[in-house]
Protein backbone atom coordinates (compact mmCIF):
# COMPACT_ATOMS: atom_id res chain seq x y z
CA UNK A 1 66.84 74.33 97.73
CA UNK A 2 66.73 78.04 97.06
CA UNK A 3 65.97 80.14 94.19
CA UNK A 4 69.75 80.81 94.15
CA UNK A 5 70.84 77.22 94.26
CA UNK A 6 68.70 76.16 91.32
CA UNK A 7 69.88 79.01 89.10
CA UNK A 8 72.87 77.38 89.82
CA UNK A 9 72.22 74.09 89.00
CA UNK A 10 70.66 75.23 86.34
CA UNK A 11 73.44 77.01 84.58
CA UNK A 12 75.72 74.01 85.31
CA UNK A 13 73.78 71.76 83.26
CA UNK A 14 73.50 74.75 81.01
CA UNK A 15 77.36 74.66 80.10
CA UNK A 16 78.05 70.70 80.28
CA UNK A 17 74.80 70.77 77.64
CA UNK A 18 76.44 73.28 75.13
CA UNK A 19 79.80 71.98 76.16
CA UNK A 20 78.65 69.73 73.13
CA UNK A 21 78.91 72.21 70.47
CA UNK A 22 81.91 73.16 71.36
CA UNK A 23 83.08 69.76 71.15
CA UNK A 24 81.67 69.54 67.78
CA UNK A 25 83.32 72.77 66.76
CA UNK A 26 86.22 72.48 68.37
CA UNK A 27 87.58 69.03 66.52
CA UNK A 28 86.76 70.91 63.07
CA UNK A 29 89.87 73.25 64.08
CA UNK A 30 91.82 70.95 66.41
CA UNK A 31 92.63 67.43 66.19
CA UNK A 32 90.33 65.44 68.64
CA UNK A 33 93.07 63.73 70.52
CA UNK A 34 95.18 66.56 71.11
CA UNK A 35 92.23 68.81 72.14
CA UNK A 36 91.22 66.31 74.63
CA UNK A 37 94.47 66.36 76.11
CA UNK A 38 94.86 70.54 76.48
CA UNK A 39 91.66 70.36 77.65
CA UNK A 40 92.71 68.57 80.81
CA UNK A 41 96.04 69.98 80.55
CA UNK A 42 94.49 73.25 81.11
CA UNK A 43 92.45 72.28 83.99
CA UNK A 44 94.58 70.66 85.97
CA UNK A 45 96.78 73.77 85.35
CA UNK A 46 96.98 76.20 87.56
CA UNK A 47 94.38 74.79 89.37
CA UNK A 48 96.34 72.04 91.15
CA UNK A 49 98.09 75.02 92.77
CA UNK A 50 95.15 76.04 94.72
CA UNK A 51 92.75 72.79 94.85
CA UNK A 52 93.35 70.52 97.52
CA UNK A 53 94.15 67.02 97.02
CA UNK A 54 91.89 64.29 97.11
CA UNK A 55 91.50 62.68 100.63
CA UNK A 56 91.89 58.89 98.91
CA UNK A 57 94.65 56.33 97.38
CA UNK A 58 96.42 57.67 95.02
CA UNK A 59 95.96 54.74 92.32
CA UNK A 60 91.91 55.71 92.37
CA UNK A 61 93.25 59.59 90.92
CA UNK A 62 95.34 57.73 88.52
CA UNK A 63 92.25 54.91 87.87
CA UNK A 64 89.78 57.84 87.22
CA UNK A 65 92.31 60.41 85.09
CA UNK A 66 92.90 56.77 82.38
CA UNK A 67 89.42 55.37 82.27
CA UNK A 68 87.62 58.97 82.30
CA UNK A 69 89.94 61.45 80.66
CA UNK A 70 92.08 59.18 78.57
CA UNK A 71 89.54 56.73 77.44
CA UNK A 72 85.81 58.09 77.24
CA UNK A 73 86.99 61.62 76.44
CA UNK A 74 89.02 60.22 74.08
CA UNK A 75 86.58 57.80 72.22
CA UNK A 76 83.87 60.99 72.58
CA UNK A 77 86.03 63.73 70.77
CA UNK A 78 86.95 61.29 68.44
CA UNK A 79 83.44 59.78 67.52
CA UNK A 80 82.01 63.38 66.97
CA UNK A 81 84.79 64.01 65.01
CA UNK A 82 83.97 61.12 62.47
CA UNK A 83 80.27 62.07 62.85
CA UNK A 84 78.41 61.48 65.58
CA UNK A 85 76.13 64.88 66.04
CA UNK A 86 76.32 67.15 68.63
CA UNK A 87 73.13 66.75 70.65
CA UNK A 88 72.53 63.15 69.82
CA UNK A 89 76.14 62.66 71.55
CA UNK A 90 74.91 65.10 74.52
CA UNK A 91 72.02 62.30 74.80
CA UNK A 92 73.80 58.74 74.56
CA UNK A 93 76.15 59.58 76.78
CA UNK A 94 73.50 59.85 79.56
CA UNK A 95 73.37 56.39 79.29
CA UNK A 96 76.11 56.42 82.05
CA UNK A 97 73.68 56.06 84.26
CA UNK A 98 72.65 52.70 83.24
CA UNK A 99 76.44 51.58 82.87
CA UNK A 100 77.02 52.68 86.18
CA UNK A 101 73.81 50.28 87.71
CA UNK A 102 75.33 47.15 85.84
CA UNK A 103 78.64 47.47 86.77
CA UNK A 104 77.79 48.40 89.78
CA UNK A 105 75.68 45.02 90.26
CA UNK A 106 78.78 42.91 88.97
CA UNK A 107 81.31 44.98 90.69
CA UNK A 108 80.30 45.76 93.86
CA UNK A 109 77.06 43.53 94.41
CA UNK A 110 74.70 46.41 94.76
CA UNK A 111 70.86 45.54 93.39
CA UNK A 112 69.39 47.24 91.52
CA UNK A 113 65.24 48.06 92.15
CA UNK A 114 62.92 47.07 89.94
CA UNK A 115 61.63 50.69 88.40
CA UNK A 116 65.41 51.39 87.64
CA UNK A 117 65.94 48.44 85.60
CA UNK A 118 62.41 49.32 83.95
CA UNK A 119 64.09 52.88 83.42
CA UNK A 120 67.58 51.14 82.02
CA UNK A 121 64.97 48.71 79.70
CA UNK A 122 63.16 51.94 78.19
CA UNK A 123 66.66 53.81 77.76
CA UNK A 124 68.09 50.60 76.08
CA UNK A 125 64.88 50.52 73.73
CA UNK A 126 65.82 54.00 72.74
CA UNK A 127 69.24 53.82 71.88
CA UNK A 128 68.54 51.13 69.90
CA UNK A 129 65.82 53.05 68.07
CA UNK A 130 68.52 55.91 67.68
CA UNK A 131 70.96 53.03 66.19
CA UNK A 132 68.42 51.98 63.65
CA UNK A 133 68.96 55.41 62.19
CA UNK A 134 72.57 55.08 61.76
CA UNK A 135 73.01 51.92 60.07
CA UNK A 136 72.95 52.96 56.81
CA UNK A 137 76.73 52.72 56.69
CA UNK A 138 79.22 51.75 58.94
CA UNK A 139 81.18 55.03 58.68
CA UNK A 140 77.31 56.34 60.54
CA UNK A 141 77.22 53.31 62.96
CA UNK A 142 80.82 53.35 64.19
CA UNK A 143 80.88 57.05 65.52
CA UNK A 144 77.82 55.98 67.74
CA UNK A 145 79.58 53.10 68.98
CA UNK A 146 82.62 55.74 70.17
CA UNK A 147 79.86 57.63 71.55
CA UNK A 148 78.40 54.80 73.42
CA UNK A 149 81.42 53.52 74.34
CA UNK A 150 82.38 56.52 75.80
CA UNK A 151 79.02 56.18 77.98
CA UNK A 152 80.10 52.56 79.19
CA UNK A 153 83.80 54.21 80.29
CA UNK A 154 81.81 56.85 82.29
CA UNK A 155 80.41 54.11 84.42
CA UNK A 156 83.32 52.43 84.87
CA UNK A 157 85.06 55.89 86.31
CA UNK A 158 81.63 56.32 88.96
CA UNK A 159 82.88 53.02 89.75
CA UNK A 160 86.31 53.91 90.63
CA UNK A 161 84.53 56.88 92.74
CA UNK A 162 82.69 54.97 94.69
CA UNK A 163 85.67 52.83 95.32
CA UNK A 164 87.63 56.23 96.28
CA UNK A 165 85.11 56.93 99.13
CA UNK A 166 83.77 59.97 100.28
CA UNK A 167 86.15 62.89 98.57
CA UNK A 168 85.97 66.14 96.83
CA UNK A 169 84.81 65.67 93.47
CA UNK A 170 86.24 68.97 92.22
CA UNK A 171 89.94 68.36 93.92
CA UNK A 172 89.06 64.37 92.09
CA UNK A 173 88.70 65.81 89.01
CA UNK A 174 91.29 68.79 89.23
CA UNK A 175 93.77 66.23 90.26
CA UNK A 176 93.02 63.70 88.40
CA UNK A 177 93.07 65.81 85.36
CA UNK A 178 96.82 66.15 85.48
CA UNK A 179 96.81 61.82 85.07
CA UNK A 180 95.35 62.40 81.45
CA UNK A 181 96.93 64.88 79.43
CA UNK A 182 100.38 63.13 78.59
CA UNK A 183 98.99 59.90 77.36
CA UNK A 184 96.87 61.75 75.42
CA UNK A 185 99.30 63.71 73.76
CA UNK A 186 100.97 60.60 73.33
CA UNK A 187 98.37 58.95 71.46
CA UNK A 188 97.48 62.28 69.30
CA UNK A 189 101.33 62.18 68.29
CA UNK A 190 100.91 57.91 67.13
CA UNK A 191 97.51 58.41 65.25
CA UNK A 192 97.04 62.25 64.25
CA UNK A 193 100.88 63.31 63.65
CA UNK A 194 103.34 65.15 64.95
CA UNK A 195 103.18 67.91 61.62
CA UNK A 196 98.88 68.04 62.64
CA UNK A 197 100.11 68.58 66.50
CA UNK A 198 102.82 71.53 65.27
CA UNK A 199 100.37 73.47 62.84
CA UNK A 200 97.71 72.81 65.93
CA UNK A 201 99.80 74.93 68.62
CA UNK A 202 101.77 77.11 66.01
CA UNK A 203 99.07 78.48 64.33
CA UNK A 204 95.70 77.90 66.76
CA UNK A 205 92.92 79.48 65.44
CA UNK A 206 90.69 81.70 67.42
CA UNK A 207 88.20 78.61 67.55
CA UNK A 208 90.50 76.77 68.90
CA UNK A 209 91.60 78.99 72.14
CA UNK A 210 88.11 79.37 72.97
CA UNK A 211 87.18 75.26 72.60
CA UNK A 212 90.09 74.62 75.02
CA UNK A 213 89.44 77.72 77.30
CA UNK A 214 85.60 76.19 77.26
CA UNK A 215 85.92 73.07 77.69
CA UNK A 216 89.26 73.89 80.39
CA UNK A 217 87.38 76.17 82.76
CA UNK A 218 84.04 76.32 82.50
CA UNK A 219 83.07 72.97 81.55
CA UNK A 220 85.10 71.40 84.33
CA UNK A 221 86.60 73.44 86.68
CA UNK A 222 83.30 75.76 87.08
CA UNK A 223 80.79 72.94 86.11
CA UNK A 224 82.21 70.69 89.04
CA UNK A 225 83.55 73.43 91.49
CA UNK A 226 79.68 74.33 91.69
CA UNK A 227 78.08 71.04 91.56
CA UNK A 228 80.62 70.03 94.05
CA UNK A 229 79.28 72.67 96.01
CA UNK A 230 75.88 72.19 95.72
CA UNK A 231 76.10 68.40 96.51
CA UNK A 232 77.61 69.32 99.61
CA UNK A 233 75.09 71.62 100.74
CA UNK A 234 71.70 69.83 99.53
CA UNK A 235 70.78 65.98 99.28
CA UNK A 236 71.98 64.12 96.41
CA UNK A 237 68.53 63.06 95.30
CA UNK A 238 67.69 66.71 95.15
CA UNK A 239 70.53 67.95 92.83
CA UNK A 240 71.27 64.58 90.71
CA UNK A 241 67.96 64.82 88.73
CA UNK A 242 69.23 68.75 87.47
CA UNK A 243 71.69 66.31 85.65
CA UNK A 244 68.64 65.32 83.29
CA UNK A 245 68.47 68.11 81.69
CA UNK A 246 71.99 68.35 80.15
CA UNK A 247 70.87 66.30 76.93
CA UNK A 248 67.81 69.05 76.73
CA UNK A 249 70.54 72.03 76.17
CA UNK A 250 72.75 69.95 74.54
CA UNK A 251 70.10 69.24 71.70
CA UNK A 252 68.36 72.34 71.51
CA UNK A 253 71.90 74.29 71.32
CA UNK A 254 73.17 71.83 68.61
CA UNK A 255 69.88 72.76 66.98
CA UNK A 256 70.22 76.48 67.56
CA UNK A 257 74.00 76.67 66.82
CA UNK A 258 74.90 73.97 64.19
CA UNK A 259 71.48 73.60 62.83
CA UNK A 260 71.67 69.99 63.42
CA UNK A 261 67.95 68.24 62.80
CA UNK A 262 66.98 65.29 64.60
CA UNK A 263 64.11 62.82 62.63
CA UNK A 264 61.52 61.22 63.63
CA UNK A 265 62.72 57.89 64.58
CA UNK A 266 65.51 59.72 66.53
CA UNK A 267 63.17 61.47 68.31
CA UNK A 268 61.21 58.79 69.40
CA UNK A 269 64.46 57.07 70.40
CA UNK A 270 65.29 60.64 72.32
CA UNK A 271 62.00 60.69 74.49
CA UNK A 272 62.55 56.89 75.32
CA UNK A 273 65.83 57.55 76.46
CA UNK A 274 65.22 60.74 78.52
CA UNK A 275 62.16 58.25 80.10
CA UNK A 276 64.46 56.06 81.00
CA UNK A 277 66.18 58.60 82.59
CA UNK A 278 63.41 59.83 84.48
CA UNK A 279 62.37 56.55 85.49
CA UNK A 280 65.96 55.61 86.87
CA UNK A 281 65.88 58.38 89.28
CA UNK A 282 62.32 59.00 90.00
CA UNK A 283 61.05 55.52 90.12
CA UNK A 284 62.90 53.84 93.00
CA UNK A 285 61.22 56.05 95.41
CA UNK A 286 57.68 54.58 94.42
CA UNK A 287 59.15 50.71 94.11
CA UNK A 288 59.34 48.76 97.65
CA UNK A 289 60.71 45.90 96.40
């Protein structure tokens, strides 16, 4: 992998980490609902027009746009809306990669190896250090559930990729993108209001153009247009570990940007969960069992 290529990577994981922030800023200005649903409104659109459809069943587009775009975007924009930080949010969702193992076990009979569920046992000892923090109040523990919740829907929608086969992931997403944005609309309308949903598009503040042009274009048609690329071009075990580093940019921009702090027991409950991490996709190449 080339100097080039890495750069690359590297300012992928770049955006999805800081794509946090914007989250975070974007919900003070726009209700969370209705800015997940421009934000896939707005990448689908135009780029449907020039992406080429999936090479799969049509049900898995629909399957991925629900579980993925309805669901844990929903349950994410919404849970950092009620509180859940920035860069802590950046970090449990990486726990999709855990989600993905078990229901991948129970769903499809694959095994996991042994270092990977040491990995998923580290990263499960962390988040439950980070949840010790948070339970204070319920109005601090709930927004972490959303957050891990979110995580858990992630896994489900690798599932329904893997059950898609071999495709595109950026024509996946693009397409699957235009699955989301109407029930999501639907559900801003039923639990934030039609009036919030008017004064949102009316009057959008300059806050809010750039959190939906963000989190349209470069967060996910960019973002996956050149990961797609360099999956295509590299082995997967040579690009997927870049992915670790998204909760490292998304805490030290929430840090830099919103000032957010993170204490000590979070921190501990960080490291153990970016171990984990490691551990997941480092270790199964040293376990022969």
């Amino acid at each position: 992998m080339g100097l080039r290529d890495v750069l690359l990577a590297l300012v992928v994981v770049a955006i999805w980490g800081f794509n946090f922030v914007v989250i975070k800023l974007g919900v003070a200005d726009v209700p969370p609902l209705l800015l997940t649903g421009l934000r896939f409104f707005f990448a689908a659109l135009p780029a449907v027009f020039f992406v080429k459809r999936p090479a799969c069943a049509a049900r898995w587009v629909i399957a991925f746009g629900l579980v993925l775009g309805v669901v844990k975007f929903g349950l994410l924009f919404v849970g950092m809306k009620v509180g859940m930080p920035a860069g802590l949010s950046s970090l449990v969702l990486q726990m999709q990669a855990f989600f993905t193992m078990g229901l991948a076990f129970f769903l499809l009979g694959e095994r996991p190896k042994r270092m990977q569920l040491v990995g998923a046992g580290v990263a499960a000892l962390g988040i439950l250090v980070i949840a010790s923090t948070r339970t204070g109040g319920g109005a601090a523990l709930g927004p972490f559930l959303m957050v891990l919740g979110a995580a858990a829907c992630w896994g489900l929608a690798n599932i329904v990729t893997k059950k898609a086969g071999r495709v595109d992931m950026l024509g996946f997403v693009v397409w699957a993108s235009l699955v989301a944005p109407l029930p999501l609309f639907a559900l801003s309308w039923i639990f934030e209001g039609g009036e919030a949903i008017v004064a949102t598009l009316s009057h959008p503040t300059p806050m809010a153009l750039a959190a939906v042009a963000y989190l349209a274009w470069p967060t996910t048609v960019l973002g996956f247009g050149i990961w797609s690329n360099l999956m295509s071009r590299h082995p997967a075990a040579t690009v997927a570990p870049f992915s670790l580093l998204v909760p490292v940019f998304g805490l030290t921009s929430a840090f830099l940007v919103l000032g957010e702090p993170i204490g000590g027991r979070e921190a501990i409950g960080a490291a153990l969960v970016i171990g984990g991490l490691v551990v997941n996709v480092f270790g199964p190449r040293f376990d022969r069992g």
